[in-house]
N, C-alpha and C. Protein backbone atom coordinates (compact mmCIF):
# COMPACT_ATOMS: atom_id res chain seq x y z
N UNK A 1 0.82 -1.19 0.00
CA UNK A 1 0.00 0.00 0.00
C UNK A 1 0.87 1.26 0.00
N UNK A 2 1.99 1.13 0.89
CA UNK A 2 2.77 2.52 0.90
C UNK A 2 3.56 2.64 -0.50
N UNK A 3 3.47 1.75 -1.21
CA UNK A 3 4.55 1.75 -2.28
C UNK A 3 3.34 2.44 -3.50
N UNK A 4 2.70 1.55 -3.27
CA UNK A 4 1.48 2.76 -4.41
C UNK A 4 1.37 4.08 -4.21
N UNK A 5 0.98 4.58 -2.92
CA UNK A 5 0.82 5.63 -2.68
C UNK A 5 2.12 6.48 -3.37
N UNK A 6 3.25 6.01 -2.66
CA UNK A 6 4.81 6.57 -2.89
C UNK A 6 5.16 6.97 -4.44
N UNK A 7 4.66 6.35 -5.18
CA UNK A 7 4.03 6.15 -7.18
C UNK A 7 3.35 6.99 -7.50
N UNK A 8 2.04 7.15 -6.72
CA UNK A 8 1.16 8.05 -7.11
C UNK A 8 1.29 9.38 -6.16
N UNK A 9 2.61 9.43 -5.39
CA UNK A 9 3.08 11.19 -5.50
C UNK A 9 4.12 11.85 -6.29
N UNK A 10 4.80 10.32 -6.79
CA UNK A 10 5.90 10.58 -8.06
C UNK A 10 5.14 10.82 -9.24
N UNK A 11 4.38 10.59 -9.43
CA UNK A 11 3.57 10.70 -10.51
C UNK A 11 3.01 11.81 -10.78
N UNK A 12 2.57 12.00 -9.74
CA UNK A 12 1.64 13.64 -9.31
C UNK A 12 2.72 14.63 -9.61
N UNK A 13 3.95 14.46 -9.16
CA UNK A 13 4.72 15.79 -8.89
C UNK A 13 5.44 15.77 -10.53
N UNK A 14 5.92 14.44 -11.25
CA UNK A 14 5.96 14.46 -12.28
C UNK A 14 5.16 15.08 -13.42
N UNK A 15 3.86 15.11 -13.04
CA UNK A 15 3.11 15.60 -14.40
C UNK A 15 2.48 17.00 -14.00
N UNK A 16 3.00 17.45 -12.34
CA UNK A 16 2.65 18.88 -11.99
C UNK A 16 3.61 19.31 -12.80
N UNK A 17 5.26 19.28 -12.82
CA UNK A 17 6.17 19.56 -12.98
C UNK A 17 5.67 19.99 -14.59
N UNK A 18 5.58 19.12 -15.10
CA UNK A 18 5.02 19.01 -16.79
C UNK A 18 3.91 20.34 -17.05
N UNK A 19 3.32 19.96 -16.35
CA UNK A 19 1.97 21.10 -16.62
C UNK A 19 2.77 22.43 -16.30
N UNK A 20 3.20 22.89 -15.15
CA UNK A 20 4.02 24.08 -14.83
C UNK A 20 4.82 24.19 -15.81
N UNK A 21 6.03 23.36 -16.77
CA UNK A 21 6.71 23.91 -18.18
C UNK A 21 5.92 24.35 -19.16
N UNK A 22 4.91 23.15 -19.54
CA UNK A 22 3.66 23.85 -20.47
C UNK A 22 3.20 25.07 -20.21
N UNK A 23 3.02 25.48 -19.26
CA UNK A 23 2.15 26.60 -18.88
C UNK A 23 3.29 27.94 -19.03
N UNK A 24 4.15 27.55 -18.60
CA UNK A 24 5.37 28.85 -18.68
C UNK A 24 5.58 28.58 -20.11
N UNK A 25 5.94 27.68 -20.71
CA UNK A 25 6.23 27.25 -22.27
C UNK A 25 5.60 28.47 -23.37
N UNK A 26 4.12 28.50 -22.95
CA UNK A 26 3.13 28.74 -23.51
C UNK A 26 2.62 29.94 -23.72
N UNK A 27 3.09 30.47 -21.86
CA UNK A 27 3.43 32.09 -21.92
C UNK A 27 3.97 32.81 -22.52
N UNK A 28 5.35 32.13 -22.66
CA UNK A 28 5.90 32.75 -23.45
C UNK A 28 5.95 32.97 -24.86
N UNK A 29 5.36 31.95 -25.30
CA UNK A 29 4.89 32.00 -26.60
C UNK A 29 3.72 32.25 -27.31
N UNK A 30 2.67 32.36 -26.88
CA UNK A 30 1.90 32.76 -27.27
C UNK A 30 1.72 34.39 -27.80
N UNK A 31 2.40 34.96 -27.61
CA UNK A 31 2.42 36.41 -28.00
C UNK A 31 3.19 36.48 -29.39
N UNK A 32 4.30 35.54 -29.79
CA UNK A 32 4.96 35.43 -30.95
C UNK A 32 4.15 34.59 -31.95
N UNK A 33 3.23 33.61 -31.34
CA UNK A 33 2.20 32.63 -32.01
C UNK A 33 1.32 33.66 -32.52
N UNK A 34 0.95 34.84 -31.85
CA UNK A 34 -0.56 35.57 -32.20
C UNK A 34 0.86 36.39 -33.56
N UNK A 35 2.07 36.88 -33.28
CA UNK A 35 2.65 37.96 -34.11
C UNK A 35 2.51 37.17 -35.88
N UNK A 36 2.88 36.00 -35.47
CA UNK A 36 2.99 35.19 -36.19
C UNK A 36 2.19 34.79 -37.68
N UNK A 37 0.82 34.56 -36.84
CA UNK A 37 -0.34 34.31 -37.72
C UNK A 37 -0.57 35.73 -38.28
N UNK A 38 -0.33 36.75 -37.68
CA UNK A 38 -0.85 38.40 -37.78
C UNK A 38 -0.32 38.58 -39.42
N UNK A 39 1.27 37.88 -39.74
CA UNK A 39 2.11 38.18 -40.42
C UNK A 39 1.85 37.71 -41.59
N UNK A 40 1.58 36.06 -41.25
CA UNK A 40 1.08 35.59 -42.43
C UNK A 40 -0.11 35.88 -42.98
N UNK A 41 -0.85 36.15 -42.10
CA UNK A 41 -2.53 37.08 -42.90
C UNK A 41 -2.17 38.28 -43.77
N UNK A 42 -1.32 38.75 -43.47
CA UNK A 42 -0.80 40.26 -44.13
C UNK A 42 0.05 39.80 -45.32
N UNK A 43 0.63 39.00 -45.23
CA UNK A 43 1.85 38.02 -46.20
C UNK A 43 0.42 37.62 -47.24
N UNK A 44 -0.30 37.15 -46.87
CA UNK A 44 -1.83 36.42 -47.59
C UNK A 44 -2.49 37.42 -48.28
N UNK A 45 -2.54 38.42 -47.93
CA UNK A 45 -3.05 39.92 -48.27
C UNK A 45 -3.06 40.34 -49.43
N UNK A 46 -1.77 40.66 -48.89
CA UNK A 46 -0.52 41.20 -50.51
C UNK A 46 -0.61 40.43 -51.45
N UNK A 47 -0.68 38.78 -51.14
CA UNK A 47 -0.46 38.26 -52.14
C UNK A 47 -1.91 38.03 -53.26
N UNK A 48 -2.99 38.19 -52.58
CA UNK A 48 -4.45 38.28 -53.40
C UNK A 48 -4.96 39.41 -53.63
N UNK A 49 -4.34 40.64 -53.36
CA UNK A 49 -4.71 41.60 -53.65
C UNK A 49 -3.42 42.80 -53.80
N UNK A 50 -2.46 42.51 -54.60
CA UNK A 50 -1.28 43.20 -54.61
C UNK A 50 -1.07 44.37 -54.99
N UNK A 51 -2.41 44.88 -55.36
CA UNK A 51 -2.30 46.29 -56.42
C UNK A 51 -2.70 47.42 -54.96
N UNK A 52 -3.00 46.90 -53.63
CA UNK A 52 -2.92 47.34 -52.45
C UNK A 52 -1.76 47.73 -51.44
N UNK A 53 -1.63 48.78 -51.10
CA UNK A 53 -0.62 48.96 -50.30
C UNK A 53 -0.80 49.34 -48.71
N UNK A 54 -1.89 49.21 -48.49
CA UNK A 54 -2.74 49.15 -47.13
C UNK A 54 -3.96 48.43 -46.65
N UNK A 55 -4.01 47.59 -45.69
CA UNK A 55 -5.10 47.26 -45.72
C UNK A 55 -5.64 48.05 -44.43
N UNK A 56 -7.65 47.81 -44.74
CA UNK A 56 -8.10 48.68 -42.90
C UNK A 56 -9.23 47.26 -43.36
N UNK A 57 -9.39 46.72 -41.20
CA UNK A 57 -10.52 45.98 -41.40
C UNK A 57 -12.12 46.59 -41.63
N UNK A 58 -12.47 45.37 -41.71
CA UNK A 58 -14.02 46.08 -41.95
C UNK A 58 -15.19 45.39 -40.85
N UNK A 59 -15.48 46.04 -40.30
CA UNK A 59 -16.49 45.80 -38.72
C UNK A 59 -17.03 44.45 -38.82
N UNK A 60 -16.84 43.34 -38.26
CA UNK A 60 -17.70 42.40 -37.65
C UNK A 60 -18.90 42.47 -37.96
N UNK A 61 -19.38 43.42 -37.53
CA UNK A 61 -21.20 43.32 -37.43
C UNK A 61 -21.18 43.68 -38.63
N UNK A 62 -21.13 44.19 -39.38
CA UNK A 62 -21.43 44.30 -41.13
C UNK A 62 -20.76 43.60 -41.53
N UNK A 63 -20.33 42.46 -41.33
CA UNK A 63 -19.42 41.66 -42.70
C UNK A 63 -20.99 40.27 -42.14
N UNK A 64 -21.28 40.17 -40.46
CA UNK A 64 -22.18 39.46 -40.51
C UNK A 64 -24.06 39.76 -40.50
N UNK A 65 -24.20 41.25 -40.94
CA UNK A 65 -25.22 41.92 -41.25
C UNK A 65 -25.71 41.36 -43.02
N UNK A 66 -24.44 41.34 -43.35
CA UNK A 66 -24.52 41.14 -45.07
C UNK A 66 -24.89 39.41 -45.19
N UNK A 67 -24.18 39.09 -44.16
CA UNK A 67 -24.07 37.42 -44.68
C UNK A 67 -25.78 36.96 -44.03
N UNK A 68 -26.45 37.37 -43.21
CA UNK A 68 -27.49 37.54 -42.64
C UNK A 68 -28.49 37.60 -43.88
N UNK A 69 -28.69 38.61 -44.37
CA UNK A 69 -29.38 39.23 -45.42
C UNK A 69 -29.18 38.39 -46.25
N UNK A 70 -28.34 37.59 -46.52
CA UNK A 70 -28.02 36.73 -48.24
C UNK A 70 -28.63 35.01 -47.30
N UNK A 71 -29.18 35.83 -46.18
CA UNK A 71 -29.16 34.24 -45.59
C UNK A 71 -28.18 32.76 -45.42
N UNK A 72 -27.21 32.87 -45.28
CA UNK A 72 -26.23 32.27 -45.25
C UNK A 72 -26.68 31.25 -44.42
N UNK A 73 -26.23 30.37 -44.52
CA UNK A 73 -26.55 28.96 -43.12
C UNK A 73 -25.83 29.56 -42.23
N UNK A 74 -24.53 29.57 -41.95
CA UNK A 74 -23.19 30.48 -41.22
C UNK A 74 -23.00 31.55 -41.30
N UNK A 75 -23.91 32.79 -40.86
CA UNK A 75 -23.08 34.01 -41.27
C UNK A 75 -21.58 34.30 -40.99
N UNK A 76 -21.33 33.56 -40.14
CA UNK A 76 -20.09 33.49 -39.41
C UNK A 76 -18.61 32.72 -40.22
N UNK A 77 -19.29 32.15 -41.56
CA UNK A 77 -18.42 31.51 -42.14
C UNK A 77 -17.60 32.65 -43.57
N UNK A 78 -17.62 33.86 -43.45
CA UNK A 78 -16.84 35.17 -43.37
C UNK A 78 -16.53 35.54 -42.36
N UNK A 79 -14.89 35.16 -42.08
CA UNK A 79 -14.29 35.73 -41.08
C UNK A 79 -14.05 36.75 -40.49
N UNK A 80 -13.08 37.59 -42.08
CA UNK A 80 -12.93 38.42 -42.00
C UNK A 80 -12.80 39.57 -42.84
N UNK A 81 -13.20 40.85 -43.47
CA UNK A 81 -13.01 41.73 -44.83
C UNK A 81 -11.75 42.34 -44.60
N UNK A 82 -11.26 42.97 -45.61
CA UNK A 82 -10.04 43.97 -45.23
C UNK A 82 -10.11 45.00 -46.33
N UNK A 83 -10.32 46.14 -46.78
CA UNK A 83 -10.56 46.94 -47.73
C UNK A 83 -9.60 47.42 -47.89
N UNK A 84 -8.81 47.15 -49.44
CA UNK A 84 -7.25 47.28 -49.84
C UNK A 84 -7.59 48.90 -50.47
N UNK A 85 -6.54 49.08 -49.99
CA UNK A 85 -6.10 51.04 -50.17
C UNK A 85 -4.99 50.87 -51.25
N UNK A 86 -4.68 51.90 -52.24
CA UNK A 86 -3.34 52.42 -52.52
C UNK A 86 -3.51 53.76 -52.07
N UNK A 87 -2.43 53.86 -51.57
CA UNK A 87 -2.93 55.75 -51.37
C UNK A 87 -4.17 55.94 -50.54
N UNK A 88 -5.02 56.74 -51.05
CA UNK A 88 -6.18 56.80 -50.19
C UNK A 88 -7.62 56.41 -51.30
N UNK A 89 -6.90 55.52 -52.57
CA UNK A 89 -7.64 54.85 -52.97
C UNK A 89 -8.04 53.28 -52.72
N UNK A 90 -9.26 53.28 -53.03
CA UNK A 90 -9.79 52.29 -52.58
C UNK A 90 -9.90 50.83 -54.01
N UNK A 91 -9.10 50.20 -53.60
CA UNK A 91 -8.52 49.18 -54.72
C UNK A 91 -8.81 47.88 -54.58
N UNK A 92 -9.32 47.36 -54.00
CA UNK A 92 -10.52 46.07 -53.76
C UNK A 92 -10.60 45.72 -52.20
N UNK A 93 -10.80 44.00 -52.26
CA UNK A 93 -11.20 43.88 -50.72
C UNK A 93 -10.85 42.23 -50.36
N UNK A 94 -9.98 42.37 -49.66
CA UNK A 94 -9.91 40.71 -48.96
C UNK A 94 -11.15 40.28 -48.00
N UNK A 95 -11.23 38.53 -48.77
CA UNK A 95 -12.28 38.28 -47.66
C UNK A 95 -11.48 36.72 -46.52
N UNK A 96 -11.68 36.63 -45.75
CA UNK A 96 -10.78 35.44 -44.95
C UNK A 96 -12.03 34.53 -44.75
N UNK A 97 -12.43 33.45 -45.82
CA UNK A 97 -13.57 32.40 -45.62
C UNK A 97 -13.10 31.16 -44.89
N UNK A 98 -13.86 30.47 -44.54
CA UNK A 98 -13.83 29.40 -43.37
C UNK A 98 -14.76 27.99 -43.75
N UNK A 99 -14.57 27.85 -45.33
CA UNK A 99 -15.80 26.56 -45.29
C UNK A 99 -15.42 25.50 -45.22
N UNK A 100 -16.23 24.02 -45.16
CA UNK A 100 -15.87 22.95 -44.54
C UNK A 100 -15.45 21.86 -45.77
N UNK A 101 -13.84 21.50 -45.57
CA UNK A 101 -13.89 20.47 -46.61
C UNK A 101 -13.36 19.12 -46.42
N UNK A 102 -12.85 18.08 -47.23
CA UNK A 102 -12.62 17.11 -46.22
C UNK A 102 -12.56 16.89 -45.33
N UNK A 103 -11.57 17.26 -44.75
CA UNK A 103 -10.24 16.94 -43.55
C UNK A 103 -11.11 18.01 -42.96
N UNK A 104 -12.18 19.07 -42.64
CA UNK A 104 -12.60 19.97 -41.82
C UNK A 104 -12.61 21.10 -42.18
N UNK A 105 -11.95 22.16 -41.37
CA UNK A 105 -12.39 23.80 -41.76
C UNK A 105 -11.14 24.16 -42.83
N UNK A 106 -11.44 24.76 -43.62
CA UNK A 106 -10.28 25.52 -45.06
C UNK A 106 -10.49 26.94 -44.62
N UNK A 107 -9.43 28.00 -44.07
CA UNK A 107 -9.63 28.92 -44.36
C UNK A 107 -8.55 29.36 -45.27
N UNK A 108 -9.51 30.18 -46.21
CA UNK A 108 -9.60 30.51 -47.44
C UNK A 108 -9.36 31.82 -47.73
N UNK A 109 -8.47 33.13 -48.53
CA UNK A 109 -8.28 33.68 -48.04
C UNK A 109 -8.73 34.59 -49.94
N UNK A 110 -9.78 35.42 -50.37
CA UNK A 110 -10.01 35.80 -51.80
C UNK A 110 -9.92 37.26 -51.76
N UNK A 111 -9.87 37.80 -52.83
CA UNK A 111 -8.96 39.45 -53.22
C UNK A 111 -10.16 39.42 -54.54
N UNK A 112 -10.71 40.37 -54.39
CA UNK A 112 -11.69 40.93 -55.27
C UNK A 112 -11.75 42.69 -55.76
N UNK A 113 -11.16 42.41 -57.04
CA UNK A 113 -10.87 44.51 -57.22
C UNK A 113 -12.40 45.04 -57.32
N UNK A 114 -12.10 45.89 -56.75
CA UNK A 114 -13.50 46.91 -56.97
C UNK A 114 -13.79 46.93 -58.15
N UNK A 115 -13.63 46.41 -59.44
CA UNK A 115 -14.09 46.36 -60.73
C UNK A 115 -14.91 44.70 -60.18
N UNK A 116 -14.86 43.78 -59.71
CA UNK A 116 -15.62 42.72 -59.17
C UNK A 116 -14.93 41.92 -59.79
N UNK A 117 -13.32 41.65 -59.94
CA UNK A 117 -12.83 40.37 -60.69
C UNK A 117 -11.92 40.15 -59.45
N UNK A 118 -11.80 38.79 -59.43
CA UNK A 118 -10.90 37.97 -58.64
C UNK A 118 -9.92 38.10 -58.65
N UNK A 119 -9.36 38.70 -57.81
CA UNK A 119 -7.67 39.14 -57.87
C UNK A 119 -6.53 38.05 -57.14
N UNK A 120 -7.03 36.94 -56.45
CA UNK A 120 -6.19 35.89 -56.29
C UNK A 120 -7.39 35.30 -55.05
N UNK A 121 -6.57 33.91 -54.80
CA UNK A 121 -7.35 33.51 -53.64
C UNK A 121 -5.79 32.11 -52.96
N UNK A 122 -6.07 32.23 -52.13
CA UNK A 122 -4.68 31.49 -51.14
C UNK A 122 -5.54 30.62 -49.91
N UNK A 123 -4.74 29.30 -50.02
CA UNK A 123 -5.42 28.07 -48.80
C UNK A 123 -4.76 28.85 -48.20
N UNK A 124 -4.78 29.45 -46.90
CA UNK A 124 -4.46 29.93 -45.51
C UNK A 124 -3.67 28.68 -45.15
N UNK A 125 -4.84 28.30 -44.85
CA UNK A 125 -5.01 26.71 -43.33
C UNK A 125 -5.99 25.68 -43.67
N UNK A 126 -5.43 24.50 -43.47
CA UNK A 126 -6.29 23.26 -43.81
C UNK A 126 -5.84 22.03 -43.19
N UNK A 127 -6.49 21.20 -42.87
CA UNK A 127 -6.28 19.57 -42.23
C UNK A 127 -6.88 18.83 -43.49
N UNK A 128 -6.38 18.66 -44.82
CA UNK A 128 -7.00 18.39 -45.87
C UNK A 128 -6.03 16.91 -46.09
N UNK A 129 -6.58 15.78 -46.73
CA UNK A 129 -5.26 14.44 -46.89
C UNK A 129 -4.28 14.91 -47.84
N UNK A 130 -3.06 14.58 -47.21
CA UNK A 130 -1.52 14.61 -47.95
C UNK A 130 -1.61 14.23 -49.22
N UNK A 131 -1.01 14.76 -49.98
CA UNK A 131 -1.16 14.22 -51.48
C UNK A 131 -3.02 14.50 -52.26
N UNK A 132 -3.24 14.99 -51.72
CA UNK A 132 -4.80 14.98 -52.53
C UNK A 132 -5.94 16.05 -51.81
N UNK A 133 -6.48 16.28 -51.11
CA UNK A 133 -6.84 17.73 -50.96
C UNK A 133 -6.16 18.93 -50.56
N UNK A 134 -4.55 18.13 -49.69
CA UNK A 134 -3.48 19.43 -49.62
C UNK A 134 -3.04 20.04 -50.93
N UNK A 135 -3.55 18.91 -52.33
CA UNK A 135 -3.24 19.64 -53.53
C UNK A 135 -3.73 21.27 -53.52
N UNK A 136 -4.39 21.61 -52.75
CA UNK A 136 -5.02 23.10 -53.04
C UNK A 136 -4.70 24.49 -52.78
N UNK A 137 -3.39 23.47 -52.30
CA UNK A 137 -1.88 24.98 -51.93
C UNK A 137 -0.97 25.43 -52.91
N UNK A 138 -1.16 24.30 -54.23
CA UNK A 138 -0.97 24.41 -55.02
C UNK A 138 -1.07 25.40 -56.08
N UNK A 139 -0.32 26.66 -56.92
CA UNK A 139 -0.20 27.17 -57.58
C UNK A 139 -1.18 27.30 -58.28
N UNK A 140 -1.04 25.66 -59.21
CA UNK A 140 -2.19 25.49 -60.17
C UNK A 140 -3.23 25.35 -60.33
N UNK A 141 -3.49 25.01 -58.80
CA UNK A 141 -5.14 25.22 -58.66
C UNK A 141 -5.88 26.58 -57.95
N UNK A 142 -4.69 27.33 -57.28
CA UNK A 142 -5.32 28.56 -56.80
C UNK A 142 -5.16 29.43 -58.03
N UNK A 143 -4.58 29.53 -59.07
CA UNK A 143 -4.22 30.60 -60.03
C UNK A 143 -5.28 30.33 -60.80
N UNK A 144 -6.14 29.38 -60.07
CA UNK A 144 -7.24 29.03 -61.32
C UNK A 144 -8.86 30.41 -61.04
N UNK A 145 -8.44 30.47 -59.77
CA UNK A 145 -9.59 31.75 -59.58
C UNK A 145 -8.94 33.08 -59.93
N UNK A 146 -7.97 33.09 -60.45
CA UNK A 146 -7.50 34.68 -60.87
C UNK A 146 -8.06 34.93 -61.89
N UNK A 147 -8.58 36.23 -61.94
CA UNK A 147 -9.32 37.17 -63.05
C UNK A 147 -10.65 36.57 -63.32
N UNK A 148 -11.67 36.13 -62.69
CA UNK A 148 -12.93 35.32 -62.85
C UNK A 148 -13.44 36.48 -62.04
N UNK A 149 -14.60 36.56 -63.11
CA UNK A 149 -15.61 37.91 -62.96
C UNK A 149 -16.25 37.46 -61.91
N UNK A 150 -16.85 38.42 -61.03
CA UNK A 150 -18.20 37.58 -60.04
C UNK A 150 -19.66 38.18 -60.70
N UNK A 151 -19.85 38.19 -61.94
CA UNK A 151 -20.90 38.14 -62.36
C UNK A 151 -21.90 37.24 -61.96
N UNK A 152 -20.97 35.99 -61.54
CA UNK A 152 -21.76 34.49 -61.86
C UNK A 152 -20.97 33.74 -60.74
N UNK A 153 -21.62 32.87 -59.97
CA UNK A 153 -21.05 31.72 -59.35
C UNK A 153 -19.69 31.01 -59.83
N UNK A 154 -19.02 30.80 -59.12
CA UNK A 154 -18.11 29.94 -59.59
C UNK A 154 -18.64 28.56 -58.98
N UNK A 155 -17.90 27.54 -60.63
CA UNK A 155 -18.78 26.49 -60.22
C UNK A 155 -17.51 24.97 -60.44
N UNK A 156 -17.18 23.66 -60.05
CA UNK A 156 -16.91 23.10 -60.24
C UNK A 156 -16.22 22.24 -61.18
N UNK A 157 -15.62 21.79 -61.94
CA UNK A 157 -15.86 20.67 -62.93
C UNK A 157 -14.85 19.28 -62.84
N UNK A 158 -14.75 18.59 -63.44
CA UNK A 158 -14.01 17.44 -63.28
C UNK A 158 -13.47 16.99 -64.80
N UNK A 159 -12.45 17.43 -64.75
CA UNK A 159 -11.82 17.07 -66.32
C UNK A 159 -12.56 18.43 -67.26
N UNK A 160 -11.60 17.93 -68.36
CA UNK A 160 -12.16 19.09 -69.16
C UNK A 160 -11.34 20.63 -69.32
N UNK A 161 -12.09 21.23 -69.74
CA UNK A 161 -11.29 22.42 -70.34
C UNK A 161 -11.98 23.51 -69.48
N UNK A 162 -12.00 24.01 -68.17
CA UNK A 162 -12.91 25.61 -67.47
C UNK A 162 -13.13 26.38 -68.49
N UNK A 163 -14.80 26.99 -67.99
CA UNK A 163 -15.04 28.17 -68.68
C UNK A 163 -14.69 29.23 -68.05
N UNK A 164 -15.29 30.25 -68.10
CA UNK A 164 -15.20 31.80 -67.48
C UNK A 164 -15.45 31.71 -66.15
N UNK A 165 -16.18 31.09 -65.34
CA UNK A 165 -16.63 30.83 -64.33
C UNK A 165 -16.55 29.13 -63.49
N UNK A 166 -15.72 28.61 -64.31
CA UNK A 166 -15.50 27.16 -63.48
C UNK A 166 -13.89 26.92 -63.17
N UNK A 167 -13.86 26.34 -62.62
CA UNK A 167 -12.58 25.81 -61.53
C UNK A 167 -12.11 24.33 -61.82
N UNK A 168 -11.43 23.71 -62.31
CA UNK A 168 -11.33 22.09 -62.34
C UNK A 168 -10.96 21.33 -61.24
N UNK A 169 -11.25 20.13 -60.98
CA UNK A 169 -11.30 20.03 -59.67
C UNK A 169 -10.02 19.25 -59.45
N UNK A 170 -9.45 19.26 -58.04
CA UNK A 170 -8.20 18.75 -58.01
C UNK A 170 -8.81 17.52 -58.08
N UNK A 171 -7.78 16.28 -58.66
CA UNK A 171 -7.75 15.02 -58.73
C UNK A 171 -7.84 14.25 -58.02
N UNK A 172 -8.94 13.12 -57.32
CA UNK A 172 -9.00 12.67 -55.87
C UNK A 172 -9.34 13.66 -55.20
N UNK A 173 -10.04 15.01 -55.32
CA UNK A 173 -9.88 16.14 -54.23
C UNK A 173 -11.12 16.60 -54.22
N UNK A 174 -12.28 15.88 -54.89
CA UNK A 174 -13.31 16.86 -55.48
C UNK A 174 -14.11 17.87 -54.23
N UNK A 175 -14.08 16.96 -53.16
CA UNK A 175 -14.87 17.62 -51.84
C UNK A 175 -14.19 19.04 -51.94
N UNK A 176 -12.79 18.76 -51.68
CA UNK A 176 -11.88 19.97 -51.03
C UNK A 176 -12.31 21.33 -52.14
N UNK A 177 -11.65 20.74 -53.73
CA UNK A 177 -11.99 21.34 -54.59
C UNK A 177 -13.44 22.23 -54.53
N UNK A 178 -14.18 21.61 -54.26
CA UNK A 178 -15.93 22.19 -53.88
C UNK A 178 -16.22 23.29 -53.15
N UNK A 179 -15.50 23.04 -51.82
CA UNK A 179 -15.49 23.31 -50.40
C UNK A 179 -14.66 24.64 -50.58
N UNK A 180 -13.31 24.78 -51.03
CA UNK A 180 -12.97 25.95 -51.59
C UNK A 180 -13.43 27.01 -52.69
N UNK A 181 -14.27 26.50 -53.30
CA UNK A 181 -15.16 27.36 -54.63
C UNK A 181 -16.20 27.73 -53.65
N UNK A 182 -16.89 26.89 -53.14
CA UNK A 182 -17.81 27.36 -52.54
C UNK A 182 -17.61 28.74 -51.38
N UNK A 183 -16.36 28.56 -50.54
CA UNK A 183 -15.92 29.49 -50.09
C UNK A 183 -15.55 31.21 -50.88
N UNK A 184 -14.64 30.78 -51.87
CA UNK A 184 -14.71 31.67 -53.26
C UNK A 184 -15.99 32.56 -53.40
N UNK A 185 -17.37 31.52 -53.55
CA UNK A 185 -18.57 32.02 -54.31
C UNK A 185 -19.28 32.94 -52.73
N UNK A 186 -19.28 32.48 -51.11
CA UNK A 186 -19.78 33.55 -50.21
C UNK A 186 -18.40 34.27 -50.25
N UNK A 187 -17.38 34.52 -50.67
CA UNK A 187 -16.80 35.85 -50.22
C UNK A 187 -17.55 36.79 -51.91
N UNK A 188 -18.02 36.27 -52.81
CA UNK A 188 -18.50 37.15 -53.41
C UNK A 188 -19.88 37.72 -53.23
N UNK A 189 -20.49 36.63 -52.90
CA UNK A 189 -21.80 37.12 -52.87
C UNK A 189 -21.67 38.32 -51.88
N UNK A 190 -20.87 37.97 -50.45
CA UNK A 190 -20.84 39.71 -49.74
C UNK A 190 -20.21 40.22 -50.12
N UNK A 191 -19.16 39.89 -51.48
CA UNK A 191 -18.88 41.66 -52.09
C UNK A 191 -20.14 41.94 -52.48
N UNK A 192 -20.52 41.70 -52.99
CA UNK A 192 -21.88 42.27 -53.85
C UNK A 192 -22.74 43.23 -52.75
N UNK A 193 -23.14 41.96 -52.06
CA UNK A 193 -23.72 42.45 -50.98
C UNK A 193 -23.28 43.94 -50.39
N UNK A 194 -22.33 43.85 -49.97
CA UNK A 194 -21.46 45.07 -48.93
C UNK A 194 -21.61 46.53 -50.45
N UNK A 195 -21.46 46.42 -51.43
CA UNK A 195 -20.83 46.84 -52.62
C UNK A 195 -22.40 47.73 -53.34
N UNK A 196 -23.43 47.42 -52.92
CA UNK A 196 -24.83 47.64 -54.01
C UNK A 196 -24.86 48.96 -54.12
């Protein structure tokens, strides 16, 4: 009996010990973790909307006022807007989408010029499978929403040659492929929306 006990205060003080590094670990890092992500959103920015040399956010409650109104299942699945400046012109608008694809949440990151054409779009973040929906970090499939009007939905396809408005789908990937257009198609609908 004393020998258990004697175990289960080595044990205790062992995984206090643990929790107390984690916890200091964590302190300290977490402030470079938040600088971090801050950097790459801004790094993400530039890169879908480059004809910008400033970004300013755009309020919460109107990015989910708009998504409300278009009835969205999620209004919440627009993260976030950012309205790209040059100068003190106003030169389009990042949207930071969040929809669900294989492997779970894709955030999605689309650049739309105030003329309403697609100025790039970038996987952020994804838990998508190796080799086949992580295909969507890929060059060749994000360069595929550049310059696509938002006249019209963007829509899917599988093989084949895209029109003006379709996307081909990565190979083995079709969910992900989906799941990201679809994201694509609510950051337009609240340009529109925000934009009338």
């Amino acid at each position: 009996m004393r020998e258990i006990a004697g175990l289960a205060i080595k044990l205790f003080i062992i995984t206090a010990v643990a929790a107390v590094c984690l916890a200091f670990t964590n302190s300290i890092t977490k402030d470079k973790i938040v600088e971090q992500i801050a950097l790459e959103n801004e790094l993400a920015r530039q890169e879908v909307l480059s004809e910008a040399d400033t970004y300013e956010q755009i309020d919460q409650n109107s990015i989910i006022s708009a998504a409300e109104s278009l009835n969205f299942e999620n209004p919440e699945i627009v993260a976030e807007v950012f309205k790209g400046l040059k100068g003190n012109d106003e030169v389009g608008y990042t949207y930071k989408v969040l929809p669900r694809g294989y492997g779970g949440e894709i955030s999605v990151l689309v650049g739309i010029s105030v003329d309403g054409i697609v100025t790039g779009m970038k996987v952020v973040s994804h838990a998508e499978t190796p080799g086949l929906g992580a295909n969507a970090t890929n060059d060749s499939f994000q360069n595929q929403f550049n310059d696509k009007s938002t006249e019209q939905p963007l829509s899917v396809i599988s093989g084949g040659s895209p029109g003006d408005s379709e996307i081909e789908a990565i190979t083995g990937a079709t969910i992900t492929s989906k799941a990201i257009t679809d994201g694509a198609n609510f950051a337009i609908e609240i340009f529109k929306e925000m934009n009338k």
